[in-house]
C-alpha atoms as a PDB file:
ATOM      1  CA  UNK A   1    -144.941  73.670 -40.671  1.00  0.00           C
ATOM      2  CA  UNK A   2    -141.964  71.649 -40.853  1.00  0.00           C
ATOM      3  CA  UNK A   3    -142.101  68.255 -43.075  1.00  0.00           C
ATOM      4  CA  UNK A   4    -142.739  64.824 -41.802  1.00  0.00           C
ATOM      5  CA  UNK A   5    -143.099  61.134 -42.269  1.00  0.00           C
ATOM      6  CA  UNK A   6    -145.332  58.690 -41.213  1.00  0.00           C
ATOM      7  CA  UNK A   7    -143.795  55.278 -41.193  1.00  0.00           C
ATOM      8  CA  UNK A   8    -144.367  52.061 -40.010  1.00  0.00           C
ATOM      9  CA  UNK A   9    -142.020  49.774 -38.583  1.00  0.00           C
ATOM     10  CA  UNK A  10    -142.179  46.644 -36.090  1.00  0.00           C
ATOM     11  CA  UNK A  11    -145.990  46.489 -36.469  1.00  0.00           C
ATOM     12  CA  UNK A  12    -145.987  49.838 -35.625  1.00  0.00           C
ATOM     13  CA  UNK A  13    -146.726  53.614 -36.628  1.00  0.00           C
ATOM     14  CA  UNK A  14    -144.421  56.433 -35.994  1.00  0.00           C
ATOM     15  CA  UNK A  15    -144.958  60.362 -36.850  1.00  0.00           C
ATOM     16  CA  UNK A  16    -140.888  61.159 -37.558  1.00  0.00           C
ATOM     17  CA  UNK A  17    -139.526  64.491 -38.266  1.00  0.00           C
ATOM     18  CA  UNK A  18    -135.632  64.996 -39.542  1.00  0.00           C
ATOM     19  CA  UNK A  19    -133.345  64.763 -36.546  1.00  0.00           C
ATOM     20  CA  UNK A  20    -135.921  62.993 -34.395  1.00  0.00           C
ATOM     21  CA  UNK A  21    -134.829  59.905 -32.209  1.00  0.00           C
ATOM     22  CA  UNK A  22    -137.094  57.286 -31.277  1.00  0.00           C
ATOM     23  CA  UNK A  23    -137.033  53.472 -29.917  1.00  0.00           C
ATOM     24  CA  UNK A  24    -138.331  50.539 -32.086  1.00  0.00           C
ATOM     25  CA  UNK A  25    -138.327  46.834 -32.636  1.00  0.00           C
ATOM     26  CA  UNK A  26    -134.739  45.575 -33.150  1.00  0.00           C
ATOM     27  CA  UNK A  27    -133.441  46.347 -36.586  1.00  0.00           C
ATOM     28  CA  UNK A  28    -130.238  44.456 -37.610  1.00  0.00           C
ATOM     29  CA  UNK A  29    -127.159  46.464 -37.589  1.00  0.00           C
ATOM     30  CA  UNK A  30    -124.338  48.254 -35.730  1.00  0.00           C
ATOM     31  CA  UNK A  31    -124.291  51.700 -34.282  1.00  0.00           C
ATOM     32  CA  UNK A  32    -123.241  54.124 -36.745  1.00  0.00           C
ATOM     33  CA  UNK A  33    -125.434  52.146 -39.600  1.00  0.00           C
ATOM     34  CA  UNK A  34    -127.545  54.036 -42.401  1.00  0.00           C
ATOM     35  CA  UNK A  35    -130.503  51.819 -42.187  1.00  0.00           C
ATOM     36  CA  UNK A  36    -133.733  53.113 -45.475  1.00  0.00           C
ATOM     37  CA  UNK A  37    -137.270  52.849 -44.116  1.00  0.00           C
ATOM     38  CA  UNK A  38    -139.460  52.107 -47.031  1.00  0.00           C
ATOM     39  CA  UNK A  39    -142.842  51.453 -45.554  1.00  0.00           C
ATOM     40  CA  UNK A  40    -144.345  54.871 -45.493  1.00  0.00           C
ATOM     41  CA  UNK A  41    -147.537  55.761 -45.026  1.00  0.00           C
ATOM     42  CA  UNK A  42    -147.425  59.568 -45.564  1.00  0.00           C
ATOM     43  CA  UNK A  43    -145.842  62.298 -45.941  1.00  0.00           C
ATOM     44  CA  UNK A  44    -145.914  66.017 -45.806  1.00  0.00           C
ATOM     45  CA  UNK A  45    -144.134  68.894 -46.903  1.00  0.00           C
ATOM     46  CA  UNK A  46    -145.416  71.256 -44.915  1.00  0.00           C
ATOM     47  CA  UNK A  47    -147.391  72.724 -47.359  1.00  0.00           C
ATOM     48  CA  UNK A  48    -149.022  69.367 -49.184  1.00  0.00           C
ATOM     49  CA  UNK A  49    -149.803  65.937 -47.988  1.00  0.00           C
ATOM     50  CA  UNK A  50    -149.796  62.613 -49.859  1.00  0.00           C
ATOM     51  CA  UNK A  51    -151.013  59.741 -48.269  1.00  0.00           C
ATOM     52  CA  UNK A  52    -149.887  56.045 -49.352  1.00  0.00           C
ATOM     53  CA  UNK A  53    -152.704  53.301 -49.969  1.00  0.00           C
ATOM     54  CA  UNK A  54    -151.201  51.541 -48.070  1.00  0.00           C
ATOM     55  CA  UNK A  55    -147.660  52.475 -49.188  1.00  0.00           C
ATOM     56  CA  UNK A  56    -145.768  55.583 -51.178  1.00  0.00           C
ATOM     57  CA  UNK A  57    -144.046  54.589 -53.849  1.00  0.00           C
ATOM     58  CA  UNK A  58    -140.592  55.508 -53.940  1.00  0.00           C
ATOM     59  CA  UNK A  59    -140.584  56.980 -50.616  1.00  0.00           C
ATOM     60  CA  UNK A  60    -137.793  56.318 -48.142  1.00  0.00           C
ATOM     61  CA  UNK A  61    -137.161  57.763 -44.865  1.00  0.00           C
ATOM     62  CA  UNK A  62    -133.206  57.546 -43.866  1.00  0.00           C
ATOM     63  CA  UNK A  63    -131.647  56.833 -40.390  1.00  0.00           C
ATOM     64  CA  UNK A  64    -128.760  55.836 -38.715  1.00  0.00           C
ATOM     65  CA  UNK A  65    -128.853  53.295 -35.456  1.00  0.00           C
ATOM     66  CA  UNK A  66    -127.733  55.223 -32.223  1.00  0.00           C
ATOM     67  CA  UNK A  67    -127.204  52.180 -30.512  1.00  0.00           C
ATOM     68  CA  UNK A  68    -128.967  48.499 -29.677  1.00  0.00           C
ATOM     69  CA  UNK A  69    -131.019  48.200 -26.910  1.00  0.00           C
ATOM     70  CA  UNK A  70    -132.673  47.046 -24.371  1.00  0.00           C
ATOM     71  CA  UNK A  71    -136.194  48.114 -22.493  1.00  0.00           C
ATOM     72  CA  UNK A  72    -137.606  47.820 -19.486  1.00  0.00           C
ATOM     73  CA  UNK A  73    -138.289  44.733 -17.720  1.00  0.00           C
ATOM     74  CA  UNK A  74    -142.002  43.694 -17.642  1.00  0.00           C
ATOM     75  CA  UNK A  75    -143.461  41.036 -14.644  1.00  0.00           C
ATOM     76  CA  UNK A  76    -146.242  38.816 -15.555  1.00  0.00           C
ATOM     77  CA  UNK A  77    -147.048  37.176 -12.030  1.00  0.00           C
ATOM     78  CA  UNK A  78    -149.914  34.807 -12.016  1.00  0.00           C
ATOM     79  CA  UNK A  79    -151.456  33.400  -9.250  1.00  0.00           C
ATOM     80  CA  UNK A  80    -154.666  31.301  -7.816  1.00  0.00           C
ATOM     81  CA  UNK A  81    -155.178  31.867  -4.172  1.00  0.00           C
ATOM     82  CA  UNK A  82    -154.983  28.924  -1.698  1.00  0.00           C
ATOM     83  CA  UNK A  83    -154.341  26.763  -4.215  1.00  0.00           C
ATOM     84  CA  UNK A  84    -150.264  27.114  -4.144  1.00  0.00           C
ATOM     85  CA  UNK A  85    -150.023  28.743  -7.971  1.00  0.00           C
ATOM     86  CA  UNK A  86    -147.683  31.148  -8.709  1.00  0.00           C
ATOM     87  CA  UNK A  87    -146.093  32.047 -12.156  1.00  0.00           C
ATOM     88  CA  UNK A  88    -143.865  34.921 -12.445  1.00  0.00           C
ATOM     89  CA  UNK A  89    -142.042  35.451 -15.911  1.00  0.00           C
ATOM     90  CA  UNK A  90    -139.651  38.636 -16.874  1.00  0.00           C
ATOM     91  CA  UNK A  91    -139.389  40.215 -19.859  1.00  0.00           C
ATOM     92  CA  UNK A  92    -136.950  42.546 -21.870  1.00  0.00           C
ATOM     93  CA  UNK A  93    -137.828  44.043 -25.390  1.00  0.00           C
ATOM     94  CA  UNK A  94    -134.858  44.136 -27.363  1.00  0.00           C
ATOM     95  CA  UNK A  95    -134.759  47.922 -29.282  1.00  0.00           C
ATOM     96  CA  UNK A  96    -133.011  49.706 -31.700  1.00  0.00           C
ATOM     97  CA  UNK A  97    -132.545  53.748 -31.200  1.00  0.00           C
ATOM     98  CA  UNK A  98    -132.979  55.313 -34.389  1.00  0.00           C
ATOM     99  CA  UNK A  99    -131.576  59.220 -35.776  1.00  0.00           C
ATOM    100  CA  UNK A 100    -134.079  60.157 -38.741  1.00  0.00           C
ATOM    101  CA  UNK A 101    -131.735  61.631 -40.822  1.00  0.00           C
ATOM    102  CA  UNK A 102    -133.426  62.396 -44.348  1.00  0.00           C
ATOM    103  CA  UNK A 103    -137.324  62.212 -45.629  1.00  0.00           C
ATOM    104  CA  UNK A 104    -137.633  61.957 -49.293  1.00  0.00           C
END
């Protein structure tokens, strides 16, 4: 089984494996940037697991940014029939593409 991380960033969980790319909340940074993810919640080697409580210690999870951007647009429309209500508001997350690079 191949080795793995899971980390947590943006309020959220991820399940990364090296080379993996995947969208999150904006990190700061230009393309081409080594960014460290610290906050990891396990990891395994394929053979063993450790899991953090909440966090490892020492454990980093290294990435570079593919590129900034930008997700799809969400609609909230709200509206109250016959009474002349209507509400629409639009929505774009901002995201940063991440390359996992190294799990240690």
């Amino acid at each position: 089984m191949e080795p793995y991380a899971v980390i947590e960033t943006g309020g959220k969980q991820y399940r990364v494996k090296i080379g993996d790319t995947l969208k999150v909340e904006l990190l700061e940074g230009e393309a081409g940037t080594a960014v460290v993810l610290d906050a990891v919640l396990a990891i395994s080697t394929g053979e063993s697991l450790t899991i953090g409580a909440p966090f490892i210690k020492g454990a980093k999870v290294g990435a570079e940014i593919v590129e900034q951007a930008r997700g799809p647009k969400v609609v909230a429309f709200k509206k109250k029939r016959r009474k002349g209500y209507k509400r629409k508001v639009g929505h774009r997350q901002h995201l940063t593409v991440l390359r996992v690079a190294s799990i240690g």
